[in-house]
Protein backbone atom coordinates (compact mmCIF):
# COMPACT_ATOMS: atom_id res chain seq x y z
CA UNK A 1 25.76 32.28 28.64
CA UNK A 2 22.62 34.51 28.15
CA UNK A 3 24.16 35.28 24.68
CA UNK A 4 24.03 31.27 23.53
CA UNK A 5 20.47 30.97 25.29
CA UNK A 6 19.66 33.91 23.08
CA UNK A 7 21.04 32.61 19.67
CA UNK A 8 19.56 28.90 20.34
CA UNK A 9 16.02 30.27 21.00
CA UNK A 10 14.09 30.20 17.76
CA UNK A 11 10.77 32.10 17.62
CA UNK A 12 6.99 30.93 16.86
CA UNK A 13 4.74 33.41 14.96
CA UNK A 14 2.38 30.93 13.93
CA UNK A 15 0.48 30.13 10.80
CA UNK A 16 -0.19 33.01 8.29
CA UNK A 17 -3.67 33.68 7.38
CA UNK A 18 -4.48 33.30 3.85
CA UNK A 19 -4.97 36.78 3.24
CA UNK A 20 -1.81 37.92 4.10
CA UNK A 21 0.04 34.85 2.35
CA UNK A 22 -1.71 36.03 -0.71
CA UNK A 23 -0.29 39.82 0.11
CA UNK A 24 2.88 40.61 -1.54
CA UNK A 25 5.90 40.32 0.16
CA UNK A 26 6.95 43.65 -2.06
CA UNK A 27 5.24 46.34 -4.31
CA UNK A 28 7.38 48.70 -5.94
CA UNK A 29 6.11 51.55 -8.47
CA UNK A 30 7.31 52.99 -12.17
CA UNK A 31 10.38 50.01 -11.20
CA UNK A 32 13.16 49.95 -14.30
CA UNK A 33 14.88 46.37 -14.07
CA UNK A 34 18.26 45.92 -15.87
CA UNK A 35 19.53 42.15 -16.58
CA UNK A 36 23.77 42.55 -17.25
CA UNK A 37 25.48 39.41 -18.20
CA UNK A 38 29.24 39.49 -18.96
CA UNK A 39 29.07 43.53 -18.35
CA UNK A 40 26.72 43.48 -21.78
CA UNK A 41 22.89 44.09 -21.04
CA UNK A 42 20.69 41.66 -21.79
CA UNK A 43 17.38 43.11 -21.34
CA UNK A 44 15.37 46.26 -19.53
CA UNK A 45 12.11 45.29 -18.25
CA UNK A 46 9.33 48.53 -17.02
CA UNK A 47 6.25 48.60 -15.14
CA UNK A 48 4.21 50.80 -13.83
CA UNK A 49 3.92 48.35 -10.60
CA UNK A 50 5.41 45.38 -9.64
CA UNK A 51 4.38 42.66 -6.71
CA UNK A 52 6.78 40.05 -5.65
CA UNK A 53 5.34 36.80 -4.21
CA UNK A 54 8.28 34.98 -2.85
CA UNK A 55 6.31 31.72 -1.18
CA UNK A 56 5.19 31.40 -4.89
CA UNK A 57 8.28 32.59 -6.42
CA UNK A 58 6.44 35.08 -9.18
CA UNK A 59 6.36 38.96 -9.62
CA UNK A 60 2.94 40.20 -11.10
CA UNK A 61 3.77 43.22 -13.47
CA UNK A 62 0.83 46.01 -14.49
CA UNK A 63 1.47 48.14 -17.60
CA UNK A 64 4.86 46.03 -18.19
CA UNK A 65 7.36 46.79 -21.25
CA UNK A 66 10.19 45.33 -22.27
CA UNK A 67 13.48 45.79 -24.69
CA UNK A 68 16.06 43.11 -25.52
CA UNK A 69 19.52 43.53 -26.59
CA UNK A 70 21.57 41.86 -28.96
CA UNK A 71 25.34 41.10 -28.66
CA UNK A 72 26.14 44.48 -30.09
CA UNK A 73 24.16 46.81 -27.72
CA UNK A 74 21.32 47.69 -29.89
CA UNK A 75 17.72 46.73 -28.83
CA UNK A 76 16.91 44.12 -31.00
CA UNK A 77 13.33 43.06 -29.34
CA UNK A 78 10.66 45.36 -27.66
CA UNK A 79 7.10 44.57 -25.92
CA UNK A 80 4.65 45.13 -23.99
CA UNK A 81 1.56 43.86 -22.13
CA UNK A 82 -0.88 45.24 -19.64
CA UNK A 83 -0.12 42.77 -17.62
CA UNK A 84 2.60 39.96 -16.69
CA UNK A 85 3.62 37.24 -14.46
CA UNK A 86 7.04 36.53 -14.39
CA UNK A 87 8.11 33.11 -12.93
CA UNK A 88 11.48 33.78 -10.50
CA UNK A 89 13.06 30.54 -10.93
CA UNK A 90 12.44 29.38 -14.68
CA UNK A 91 12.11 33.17 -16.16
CA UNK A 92 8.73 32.19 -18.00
CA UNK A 93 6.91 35.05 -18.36
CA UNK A 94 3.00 35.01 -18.91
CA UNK A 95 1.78 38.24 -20.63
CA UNK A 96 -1.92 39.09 -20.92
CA UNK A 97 -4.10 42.04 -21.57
CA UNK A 98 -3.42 43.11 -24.93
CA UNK A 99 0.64 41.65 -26.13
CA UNK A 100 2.29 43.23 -28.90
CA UNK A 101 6.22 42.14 -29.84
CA UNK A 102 8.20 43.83 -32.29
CA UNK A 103 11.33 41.75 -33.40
CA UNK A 104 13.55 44.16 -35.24
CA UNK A 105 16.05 41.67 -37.56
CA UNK A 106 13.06 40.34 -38.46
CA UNK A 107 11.32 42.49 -39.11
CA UNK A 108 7.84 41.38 -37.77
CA UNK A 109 5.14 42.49 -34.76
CA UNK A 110 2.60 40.21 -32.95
CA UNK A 111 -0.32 41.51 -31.28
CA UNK A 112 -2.64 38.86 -29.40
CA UNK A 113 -4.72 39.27 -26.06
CA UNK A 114 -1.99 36.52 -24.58
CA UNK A 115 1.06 35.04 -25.07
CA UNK A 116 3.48 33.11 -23.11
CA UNK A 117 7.00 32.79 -23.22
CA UNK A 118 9.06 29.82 -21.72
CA UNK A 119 12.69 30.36 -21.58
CA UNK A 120 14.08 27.36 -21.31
CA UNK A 121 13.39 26.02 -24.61
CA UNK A 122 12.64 29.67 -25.80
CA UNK A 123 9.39 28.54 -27.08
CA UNK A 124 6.44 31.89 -27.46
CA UNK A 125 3.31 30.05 -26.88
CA UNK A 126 -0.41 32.19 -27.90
CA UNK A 127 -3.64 30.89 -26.17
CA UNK A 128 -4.94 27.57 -27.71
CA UNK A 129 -8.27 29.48 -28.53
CA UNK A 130 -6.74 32.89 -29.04
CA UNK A 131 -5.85 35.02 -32.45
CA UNK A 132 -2.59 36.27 -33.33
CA UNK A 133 -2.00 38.73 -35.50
CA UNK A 134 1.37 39.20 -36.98
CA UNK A 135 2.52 42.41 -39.67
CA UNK A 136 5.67 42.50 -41.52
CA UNK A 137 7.61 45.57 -42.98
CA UNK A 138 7.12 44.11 -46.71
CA UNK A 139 3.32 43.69 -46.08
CA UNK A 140 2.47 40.26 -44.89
CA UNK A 141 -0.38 40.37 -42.57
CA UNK A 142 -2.17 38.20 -41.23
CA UNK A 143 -4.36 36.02 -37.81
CA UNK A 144 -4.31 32.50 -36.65
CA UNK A 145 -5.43 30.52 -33.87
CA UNK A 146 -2.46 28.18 -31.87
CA UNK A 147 0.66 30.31 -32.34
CA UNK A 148 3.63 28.89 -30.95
CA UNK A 149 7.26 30.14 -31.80
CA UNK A 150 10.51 28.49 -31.83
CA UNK A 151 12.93 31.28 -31.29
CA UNK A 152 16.56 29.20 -31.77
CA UNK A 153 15.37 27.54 -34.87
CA UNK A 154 13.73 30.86 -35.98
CA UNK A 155 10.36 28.94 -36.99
CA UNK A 156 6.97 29.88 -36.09
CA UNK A 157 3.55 27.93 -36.46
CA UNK A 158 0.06 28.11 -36.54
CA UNK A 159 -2.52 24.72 -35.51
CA UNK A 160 -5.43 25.83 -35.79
CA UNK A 161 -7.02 28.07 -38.53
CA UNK A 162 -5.23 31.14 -40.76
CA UNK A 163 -6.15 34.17 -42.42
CA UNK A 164 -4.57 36.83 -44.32
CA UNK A 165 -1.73 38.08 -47.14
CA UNK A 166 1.31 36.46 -47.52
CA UNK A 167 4.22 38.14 -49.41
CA UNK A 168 7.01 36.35 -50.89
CA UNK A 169 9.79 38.17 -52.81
CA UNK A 170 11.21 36.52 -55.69
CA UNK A 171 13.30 36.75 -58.48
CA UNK A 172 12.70 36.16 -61.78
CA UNK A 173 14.89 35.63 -64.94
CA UNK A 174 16.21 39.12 -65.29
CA UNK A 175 17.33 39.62 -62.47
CA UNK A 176 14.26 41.59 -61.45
CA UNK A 177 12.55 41.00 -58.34
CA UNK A 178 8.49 40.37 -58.08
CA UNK A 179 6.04 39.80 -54.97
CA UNK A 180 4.17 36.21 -55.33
């Protein structure tokens, strides 16, 4: 009987302050973070520190770093930002404090003071006001302002103003290629 008076008794502890609802719930340090689908990895996500928030669902990263793998095994993707916020339930991640991305089969990297990356329609997003700077191996470089990129179609796009080389390799008649 004292057992089932036990079990039905629920305890009170009251409000929580605001200071320690805006504590998180768990810090971990130098924390390695391995996402396996289908026994294949995925990704490996790095950080120097990590804070989970669970009432808000996030983890705030410092000195975060990333690699993404294709179906193969070989890292295909790799980043890094000083800083990240990584939403539990969707997977958008916001990165901030100097972003660079390297995408290896295509060859390009994008360095920006933001970016944000929403994962259900894999969309990479750059601050409205913000420049983006993007290389390629054959020389292309250049900066614009409204960067968002479509990662299933492969497109990318700039709204606002852009600024640099472009370098197209063509063909010509012989058979010999040229730069436009």
């Amino acid at each position: 009987m004292l057992a089932l008076a036990i079990a039905a008794c629920s305890l009170d502890y009251g409000e929580r302050d605001p200071a320690e609802r805006d504590a998180p719930d768990i810090v971990m340090e130098n924390v390695e973070y391995v996402r396996v689908r289908s026994a294949e990895i995925q990704a490996r996500f790095f950080a120097e520190r990590a804070e989970r928030f669970e009432s808000r669902q996030i983890m705030e990263l410092r000195q975060f770093s990333f690699e993404q793998f294709d179906g193969r095994g070989d890292a295909s993707a790799f980043g890094s930002a000083g800083r990240a916020t990584v939403e539990l339930d969707t997977m958008d991640i916001f990165m901030s404090d100097g972003v660079r991305l390297e995408v290896e089969s295509e060859e390009i990297a994008i360095e920006t003071a933001e970016l944000t990356w929403r994962d259900e329609p894999q969309t990479l997003t750059g601050g409205s006001e913000e420049g983006v700077h993007i290389t390629r191996d054959d020389g292309t470089s250049f900066t614009g302002v409204g960067f968002r990129a479509y990662a299933r179609q492969r497109d990318w796009e700039f709204s606002g103003e852009v600024q640099g080389t472009y370098v197209h390799e063509s063909s010509d008649e012989d058979g010999e290629g040229g730069t436009d």
